[in-house]
PDB file of N, CA and C in Angstrom:
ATOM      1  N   UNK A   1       7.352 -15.253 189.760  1.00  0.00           N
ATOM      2  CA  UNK A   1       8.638 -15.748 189.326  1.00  0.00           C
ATOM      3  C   UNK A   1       8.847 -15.491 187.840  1.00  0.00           C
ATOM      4  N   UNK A   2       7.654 -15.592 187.227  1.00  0.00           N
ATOM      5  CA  UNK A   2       8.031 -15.533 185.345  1.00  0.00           C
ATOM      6  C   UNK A   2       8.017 -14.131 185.157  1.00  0.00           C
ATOM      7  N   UNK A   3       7.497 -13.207 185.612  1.00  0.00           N
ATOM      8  CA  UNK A   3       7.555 -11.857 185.737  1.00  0.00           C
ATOM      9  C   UNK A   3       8.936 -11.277 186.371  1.00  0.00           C
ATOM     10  N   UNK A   4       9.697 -11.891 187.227  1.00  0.00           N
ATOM     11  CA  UNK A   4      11.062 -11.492 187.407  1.00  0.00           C
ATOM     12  C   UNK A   4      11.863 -11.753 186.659  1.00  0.00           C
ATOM     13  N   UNK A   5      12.079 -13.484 186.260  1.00  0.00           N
ATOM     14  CA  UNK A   5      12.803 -13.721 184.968  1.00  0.00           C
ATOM     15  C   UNK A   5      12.136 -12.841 183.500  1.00  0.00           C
ATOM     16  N   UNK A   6      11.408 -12.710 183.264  1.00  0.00           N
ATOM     17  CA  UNK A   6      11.472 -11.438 182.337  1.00  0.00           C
ATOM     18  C   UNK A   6      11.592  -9.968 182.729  1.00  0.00           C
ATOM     19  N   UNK A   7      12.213  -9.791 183.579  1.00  0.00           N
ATOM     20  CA  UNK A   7      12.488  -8.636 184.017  1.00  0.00           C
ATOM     21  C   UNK A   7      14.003  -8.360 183.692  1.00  0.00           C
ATOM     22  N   UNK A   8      14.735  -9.575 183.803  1.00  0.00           N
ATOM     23  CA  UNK A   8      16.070  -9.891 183.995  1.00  0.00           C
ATOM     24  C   UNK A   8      17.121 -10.305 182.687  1.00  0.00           C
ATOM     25  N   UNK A   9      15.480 -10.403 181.525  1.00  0.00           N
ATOM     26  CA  UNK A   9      16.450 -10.472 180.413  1.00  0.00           C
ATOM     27  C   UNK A   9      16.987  -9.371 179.772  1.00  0.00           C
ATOM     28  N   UNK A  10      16.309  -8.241 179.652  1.00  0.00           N
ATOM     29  CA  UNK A  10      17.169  -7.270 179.262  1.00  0.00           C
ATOM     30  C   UNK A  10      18.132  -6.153 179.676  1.00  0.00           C
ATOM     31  N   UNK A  11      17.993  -6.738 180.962  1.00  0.00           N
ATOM     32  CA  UNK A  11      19.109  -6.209 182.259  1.00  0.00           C
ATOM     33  C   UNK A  11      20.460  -7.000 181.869  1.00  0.00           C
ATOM     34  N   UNK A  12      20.517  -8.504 181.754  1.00  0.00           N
ATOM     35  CA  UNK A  12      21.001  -9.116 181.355  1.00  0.00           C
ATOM     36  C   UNK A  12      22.066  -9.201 180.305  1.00  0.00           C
ATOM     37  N   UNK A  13      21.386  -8.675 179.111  1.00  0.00           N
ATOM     38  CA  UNK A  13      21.978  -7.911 177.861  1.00  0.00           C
ATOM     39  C   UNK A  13      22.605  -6.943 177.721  1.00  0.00           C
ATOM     40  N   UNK A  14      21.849  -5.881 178.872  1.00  0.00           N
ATOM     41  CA  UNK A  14      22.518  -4.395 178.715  1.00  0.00           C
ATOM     42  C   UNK A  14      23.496  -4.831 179.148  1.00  0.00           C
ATOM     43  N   UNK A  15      23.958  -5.432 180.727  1.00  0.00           N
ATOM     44  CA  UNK A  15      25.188  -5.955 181.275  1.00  0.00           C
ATOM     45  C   UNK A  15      26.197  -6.183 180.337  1.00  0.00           C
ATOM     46  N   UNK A  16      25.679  -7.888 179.496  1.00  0.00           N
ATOM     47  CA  UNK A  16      26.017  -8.301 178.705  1.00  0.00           C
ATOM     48  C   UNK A  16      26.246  -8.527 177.674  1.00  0.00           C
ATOM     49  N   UNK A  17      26.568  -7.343 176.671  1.00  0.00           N
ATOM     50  CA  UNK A  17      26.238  -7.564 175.261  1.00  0.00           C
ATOM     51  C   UNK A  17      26.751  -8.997 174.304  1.00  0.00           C
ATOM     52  N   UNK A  18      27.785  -9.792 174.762  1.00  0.00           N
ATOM     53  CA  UNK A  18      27.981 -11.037 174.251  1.00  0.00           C
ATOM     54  C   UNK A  18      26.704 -11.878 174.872  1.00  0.00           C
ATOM     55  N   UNK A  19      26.677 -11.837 176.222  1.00  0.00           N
ATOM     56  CA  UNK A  19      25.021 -12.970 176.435  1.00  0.00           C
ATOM     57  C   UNK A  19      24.447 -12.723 175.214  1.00  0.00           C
ATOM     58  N   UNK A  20      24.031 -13.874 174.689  1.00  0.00           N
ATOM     59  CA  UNK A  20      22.681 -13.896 174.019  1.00  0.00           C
ATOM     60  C   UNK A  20      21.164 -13.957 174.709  1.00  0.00           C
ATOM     61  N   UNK A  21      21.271 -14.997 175.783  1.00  0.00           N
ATOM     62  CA  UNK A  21      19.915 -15.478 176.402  1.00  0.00           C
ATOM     63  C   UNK A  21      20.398 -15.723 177.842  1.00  0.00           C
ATOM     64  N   UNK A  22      19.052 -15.633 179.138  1.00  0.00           N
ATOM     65  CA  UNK A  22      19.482 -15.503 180.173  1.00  0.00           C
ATOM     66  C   UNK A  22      18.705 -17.502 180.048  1.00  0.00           C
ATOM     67  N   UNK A  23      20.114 -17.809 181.065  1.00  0.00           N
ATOM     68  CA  UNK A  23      19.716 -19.313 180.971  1.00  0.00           C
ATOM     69  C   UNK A  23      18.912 -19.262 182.701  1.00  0.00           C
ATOM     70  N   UNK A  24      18.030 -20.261 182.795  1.00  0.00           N
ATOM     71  CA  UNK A  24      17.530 -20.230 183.942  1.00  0.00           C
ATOM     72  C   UNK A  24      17.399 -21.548 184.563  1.00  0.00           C
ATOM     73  N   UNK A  25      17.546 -22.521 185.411  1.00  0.00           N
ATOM     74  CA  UNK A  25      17.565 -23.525 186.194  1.00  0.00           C
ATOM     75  C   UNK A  25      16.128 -23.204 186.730  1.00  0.00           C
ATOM     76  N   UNK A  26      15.470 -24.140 186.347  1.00  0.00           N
ATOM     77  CA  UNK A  26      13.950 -24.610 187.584  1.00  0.00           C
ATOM     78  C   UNK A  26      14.345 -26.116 187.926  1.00  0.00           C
ATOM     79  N   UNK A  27      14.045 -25.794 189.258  1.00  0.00           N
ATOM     80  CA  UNK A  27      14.437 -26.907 189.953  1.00  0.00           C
ATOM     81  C   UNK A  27      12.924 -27.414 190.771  1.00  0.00           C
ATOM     82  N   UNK A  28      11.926 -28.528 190.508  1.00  0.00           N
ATOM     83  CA  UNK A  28      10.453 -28.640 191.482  1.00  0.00           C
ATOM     84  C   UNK A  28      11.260 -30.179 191.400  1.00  0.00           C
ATOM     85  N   UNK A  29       9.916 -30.111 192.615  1.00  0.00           N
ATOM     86  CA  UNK A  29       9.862 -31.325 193.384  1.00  0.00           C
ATOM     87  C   UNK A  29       8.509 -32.291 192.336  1.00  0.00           C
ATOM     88  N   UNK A  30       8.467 -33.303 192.181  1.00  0.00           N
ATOM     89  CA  UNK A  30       7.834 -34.309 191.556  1.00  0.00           C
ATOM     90  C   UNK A  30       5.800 -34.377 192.693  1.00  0.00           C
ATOM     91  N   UNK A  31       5.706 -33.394 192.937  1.00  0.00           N
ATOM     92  CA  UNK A  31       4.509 -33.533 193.455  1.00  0.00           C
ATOM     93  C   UNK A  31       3.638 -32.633 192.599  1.00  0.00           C
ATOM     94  N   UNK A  32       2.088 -32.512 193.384  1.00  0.00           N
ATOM     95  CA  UNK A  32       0.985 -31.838 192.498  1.00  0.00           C
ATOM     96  C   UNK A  32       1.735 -30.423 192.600  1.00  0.00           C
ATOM     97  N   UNK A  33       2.092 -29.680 193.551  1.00  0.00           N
ATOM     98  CA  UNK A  33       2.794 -28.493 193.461  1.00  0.00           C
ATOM     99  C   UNK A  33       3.796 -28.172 192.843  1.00  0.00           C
ATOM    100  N   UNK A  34       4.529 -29.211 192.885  1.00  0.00           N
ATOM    101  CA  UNK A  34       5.752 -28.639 192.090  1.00  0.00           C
ATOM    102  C   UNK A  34       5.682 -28.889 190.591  1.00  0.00           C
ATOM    103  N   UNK A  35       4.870 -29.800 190.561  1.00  0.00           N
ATOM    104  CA  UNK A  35       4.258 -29.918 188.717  1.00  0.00           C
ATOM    105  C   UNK A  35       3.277 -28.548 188.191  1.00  0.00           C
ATOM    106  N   UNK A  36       2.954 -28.081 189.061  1.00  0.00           N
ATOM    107  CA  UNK A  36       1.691 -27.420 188.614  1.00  0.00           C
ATOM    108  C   UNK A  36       2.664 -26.257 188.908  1.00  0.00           C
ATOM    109  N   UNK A  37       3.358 -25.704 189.502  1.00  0.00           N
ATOM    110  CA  UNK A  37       4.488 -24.768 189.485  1.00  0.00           C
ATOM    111  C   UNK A  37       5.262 -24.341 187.847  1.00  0.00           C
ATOM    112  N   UNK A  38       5.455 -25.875 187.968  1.00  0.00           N
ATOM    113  CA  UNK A  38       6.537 -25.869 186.760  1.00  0.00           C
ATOM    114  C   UNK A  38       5.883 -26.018 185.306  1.00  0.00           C
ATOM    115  N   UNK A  39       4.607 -26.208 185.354  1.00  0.00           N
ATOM    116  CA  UNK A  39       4.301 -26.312 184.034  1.00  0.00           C
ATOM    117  C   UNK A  39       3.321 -24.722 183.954  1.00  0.00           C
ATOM    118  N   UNK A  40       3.218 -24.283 184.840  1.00  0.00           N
ATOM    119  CA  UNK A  40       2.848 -22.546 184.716  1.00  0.00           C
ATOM    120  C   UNK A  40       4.076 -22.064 184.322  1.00  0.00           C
ATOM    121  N   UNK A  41       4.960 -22.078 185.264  1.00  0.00           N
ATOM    122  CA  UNK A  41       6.047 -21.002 184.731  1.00  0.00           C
ATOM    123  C   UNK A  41       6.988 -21.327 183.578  1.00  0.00           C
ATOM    124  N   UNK A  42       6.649 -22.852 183.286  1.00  0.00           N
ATOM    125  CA  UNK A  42       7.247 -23.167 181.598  1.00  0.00           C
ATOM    126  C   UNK A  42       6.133 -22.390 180.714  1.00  0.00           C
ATOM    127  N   UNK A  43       4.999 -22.510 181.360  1.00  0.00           N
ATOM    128  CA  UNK A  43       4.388 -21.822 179.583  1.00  0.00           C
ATOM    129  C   UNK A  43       3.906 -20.429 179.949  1.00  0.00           C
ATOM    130  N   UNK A  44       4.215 -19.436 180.899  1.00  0.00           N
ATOM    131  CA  UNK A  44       4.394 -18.026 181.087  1.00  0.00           C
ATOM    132  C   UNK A  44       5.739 -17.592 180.731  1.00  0.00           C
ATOM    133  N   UNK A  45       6.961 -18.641 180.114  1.00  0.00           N
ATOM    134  CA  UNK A  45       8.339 -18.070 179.453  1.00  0.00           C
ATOM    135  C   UNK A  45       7.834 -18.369 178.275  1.00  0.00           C
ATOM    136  N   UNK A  46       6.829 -18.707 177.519  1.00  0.00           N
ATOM    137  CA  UNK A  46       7.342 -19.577 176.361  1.00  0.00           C
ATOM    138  C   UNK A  46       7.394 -18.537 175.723  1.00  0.00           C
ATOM    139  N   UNK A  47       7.140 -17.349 175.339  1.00  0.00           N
ATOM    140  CA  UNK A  47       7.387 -16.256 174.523  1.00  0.00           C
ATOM    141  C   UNK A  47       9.218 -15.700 174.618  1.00  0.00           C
ATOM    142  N   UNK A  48       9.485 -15.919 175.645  1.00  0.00           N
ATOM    143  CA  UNK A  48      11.004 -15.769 175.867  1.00  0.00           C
ATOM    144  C   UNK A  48      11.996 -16.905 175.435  1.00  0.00           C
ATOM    145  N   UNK A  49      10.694 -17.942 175.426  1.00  0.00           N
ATOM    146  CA  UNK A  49      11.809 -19.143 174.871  1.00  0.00           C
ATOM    147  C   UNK A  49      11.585 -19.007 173.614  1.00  0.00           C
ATOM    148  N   UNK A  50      10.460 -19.070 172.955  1.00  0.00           N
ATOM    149  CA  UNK A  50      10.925 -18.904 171.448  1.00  0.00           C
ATOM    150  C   UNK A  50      11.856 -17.924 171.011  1.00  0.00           C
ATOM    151  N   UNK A  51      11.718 -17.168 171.259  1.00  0.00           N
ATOM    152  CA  UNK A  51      12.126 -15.512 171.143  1.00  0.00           C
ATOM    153  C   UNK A  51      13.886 -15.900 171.290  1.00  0.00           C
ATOM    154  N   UNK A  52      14.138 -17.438 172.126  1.00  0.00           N
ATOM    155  CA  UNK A  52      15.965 -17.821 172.204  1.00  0.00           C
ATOM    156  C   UNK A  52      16.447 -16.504 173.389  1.00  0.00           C
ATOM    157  N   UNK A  53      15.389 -15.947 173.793  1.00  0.00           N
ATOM    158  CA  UNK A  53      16.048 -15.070 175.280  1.00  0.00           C
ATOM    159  C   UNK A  53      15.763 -15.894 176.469  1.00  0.00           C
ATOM    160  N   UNK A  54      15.406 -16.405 176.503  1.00  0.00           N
ATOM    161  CA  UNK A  54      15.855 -17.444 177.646  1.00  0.00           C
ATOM    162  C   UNK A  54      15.864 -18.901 177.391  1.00  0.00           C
ATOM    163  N   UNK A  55      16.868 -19.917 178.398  1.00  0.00           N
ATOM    164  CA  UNK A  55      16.683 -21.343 178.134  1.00  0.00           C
ATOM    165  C   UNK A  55      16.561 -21.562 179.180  1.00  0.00           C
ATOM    166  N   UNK A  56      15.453 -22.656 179.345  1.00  0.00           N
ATOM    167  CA  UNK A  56      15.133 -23.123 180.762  1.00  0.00           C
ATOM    168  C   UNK A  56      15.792 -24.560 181.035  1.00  0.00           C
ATOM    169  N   UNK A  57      16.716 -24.752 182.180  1.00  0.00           N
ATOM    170  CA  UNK A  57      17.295 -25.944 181.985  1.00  0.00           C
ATOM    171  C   UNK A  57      16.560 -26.862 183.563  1.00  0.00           C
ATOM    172  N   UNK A  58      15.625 -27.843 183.350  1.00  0.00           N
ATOM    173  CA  UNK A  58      14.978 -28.476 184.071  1.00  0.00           C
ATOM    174  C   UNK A  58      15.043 -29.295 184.681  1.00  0.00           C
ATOM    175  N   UNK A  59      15.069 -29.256 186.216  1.00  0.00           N
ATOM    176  CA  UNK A  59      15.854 -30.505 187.191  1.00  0.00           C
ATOM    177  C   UNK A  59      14.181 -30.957 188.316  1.00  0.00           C
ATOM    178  N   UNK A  60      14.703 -32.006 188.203  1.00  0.00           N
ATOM    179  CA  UNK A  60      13.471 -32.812 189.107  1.00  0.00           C
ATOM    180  C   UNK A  60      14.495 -33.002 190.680  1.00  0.00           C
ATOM    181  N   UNK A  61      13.924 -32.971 191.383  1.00  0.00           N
ATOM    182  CA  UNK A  61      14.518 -32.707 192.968  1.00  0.00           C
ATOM    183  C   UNK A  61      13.555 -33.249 193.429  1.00  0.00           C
ATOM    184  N   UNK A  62      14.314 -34.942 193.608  1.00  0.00           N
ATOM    185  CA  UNK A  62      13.740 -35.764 194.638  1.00  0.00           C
ATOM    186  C   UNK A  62      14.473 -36.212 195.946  1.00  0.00           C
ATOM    187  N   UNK A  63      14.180 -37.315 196.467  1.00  0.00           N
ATOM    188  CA  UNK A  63      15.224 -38.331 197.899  1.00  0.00           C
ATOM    189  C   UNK A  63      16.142 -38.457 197.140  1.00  0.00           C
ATOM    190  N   UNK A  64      16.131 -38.938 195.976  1.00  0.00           N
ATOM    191  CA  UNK A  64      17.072 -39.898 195.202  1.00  0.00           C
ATOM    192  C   UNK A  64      18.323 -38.626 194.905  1.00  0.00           C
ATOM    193  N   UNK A  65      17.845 -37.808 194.337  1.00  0.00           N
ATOM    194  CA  UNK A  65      18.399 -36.763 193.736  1.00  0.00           C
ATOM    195  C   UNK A  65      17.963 -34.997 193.816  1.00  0.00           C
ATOM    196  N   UNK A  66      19.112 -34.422 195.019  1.00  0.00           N
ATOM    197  CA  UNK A  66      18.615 -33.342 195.853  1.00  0.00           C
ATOM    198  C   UNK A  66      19.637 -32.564 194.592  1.00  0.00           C
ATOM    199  N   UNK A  67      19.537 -31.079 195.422  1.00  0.00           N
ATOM    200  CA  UNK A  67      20.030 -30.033 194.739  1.00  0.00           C
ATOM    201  C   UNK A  67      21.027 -29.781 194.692  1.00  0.00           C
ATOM    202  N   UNK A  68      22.349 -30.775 195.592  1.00  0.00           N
ATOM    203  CA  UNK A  68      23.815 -30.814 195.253  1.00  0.00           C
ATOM    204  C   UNK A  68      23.979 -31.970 194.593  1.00  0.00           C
ATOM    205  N   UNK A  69      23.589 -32.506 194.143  1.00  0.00           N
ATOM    206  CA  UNK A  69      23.368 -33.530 193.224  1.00  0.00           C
ATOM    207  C   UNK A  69      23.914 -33.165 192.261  1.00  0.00           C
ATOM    208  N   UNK A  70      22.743 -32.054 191.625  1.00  0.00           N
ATOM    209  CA  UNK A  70      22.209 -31.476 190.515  1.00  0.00           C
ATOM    210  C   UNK A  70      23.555 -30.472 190.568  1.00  0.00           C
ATOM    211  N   UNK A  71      24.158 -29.684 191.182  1.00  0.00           N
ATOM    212  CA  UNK A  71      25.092 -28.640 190.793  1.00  0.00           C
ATOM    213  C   UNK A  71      26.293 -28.891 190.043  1.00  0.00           C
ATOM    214  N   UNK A  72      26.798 -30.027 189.487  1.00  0.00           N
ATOM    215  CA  UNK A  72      27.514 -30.451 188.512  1.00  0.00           C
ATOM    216  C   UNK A  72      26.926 -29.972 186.844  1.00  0.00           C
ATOM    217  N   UNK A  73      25.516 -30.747 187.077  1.00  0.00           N
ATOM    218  CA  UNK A  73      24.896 -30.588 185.878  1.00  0.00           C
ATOM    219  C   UNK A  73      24.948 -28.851 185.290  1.00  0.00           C
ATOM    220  N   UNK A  74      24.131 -27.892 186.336  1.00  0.00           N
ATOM    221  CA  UNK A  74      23.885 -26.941 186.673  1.00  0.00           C
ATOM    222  C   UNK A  74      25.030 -25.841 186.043  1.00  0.00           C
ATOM    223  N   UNK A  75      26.112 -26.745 186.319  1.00  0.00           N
ATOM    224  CA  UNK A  75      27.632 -25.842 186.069  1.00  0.00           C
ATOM    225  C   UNK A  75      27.895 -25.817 184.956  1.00  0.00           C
ATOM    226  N   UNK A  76      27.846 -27.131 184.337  1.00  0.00           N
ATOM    227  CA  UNK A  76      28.216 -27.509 182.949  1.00  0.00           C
ATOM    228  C   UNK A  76      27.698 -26.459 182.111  1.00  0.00           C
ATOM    229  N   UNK A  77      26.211 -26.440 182.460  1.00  0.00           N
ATOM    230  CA  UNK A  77      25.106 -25.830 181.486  1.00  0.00           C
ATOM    231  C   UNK A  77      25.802 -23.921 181.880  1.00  0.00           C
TER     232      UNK A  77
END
């Protein structure tokens, strides 16, 4: 997955020359997998995040709060 999103930022750019940064939504679930998911592929971008080519915008997806929930937020951003 962090190897595609860096694949996609400078595809991104060429597309886009106003984009600055490709924004990206991770969306895990609150378990050992989806933590251990999400804290690999937060620190296999972090060179893209400093770098301000990508922003990772981070949603927890539980019972309480599924993934149409979240697509308001999602939009805004």
């Amino acid at each position: 997955m962090a190897k595609w999103v860096q694949e996609q930022v400078p595809l991104l750019l060429e597309r886009h020359p106003n984009q600055k940064f490709l924004p990206t939504a991770l969306f895990h679930e609150p378990n050992s997998f989806g933590e251990f998911l999400h804290r690999q592929l937060t620190h296999e971008l972090q060179p893209q995040v400093r770098a301000k080519k990508v922003v990772l915008y981070n949603f927890e997806v539980t019972d309480q709060v599924e993934f149409a929930d979240l697509m308001p937020q999602l939009w805004c951003r």
